[in-house]
Protein backbone atom coordinates (compact mmCIF):
# COMPACT_ATOMS: atom_id res chain seq x y z
CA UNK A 1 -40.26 68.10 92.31
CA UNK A 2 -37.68 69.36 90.11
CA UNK A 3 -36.49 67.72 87.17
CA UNK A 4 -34.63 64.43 87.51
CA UNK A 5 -35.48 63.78 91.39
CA UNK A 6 -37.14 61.14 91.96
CA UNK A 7 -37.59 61.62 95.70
CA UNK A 8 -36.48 63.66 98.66
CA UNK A 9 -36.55 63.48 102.39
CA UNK A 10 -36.02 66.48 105.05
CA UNK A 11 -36.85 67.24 108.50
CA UNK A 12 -39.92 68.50 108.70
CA UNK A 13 -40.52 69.48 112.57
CA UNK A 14 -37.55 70.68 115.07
CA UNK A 15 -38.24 70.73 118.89
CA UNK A 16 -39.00 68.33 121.64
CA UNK A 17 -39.84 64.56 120.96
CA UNK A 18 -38.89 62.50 117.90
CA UNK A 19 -37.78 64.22 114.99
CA UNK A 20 -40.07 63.90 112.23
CA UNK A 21 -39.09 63.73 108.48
CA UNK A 22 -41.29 64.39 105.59
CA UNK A 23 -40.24 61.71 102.46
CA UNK A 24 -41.70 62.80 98.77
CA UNK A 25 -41.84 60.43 96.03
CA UNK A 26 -42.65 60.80 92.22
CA UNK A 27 -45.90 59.38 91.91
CA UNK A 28 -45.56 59.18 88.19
CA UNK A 29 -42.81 56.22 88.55
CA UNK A 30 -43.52 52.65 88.50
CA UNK A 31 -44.45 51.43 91.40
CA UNK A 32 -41.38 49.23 91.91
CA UNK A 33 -39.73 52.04 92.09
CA UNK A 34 -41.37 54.21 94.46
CA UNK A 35 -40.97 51.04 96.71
CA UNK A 36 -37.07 51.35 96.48
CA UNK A 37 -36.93 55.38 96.20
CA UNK A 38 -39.03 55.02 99.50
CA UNK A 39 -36.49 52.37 100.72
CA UNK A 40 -33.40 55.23 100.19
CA UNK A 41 -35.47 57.96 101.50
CA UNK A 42 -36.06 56.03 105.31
CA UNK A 43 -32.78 55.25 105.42
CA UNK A 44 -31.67 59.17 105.24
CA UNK A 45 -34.05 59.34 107.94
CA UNK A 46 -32.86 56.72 109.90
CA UNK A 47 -29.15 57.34 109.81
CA UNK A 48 -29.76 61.90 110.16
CA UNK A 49 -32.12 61.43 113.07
CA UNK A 50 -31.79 64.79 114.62
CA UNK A 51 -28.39 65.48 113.57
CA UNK A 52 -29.38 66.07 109.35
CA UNK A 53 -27.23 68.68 108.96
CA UNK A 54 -24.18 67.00 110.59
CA UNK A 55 -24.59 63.83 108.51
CA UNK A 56 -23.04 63.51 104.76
CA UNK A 57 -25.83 62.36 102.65
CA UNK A 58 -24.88 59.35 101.10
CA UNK A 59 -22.01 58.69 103.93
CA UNK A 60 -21.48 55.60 106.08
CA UNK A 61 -24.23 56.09 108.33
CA UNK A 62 -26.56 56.30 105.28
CA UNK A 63 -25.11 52.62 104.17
CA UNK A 64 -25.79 51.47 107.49
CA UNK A 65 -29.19 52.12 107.81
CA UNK A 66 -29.72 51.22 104.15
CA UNK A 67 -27.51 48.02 104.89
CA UNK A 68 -30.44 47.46 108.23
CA UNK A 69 -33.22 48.04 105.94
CA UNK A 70 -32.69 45.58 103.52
CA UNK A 71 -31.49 42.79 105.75
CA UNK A 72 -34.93 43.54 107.52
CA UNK A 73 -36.53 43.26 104.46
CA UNK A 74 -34.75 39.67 104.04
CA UNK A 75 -35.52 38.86 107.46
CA UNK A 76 -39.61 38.84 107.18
C-alpha cells in the first residue's frame, strides 16, 4: 500500500450478480485498528454498491452506511 494508507476498498468484479468489493488493510497496525479501518472500508462498500463511481467517497451515503454499521454494532 502506499505510504500513509491505511486501507482501501474497490470493486473488484463487474457483471451479473452482486457486486463484489475487494477491502485491503495494513496488517502492520494494531489490531484495534484494522477492526475500525475494516469498519470504514464496508461501509464504502455498502453505500457504492454498483454505482462506485457515481458515489462521492466520504459523502452522505458513506455516513449512512457508516451511521448503520455502528448502530449494528450497538445493537448485538
Amino acid at each position: 500500500m502506499p505510504a500513509g494508507v491505511h486501507g482501501d476498498c474497490s470493486l473488484s468484479e463487474k457483471g451479473k450478480g452482486p457486486p463484489r468489493f475487494t477491502v485491503r488493510i495494513d496488517q502492520q497496525l494494531a489490531e484495534e485498528t484494522q477492526v475500525y479501518i475494516l469498519l470504514h472500508e464496508w461501509a464504502h462498500a455498502l453505500s457504492w454498491g454498483s454505482e462506485s463511481h457515481r458515489i462521492r467517497a466520504h459523502g452522505p451515503e458513506w455516513g449512512i452506511a457508516m451511521s448503520r454499521i455502528w448502530q449494528a454494532l450497538v445493537e448485538d
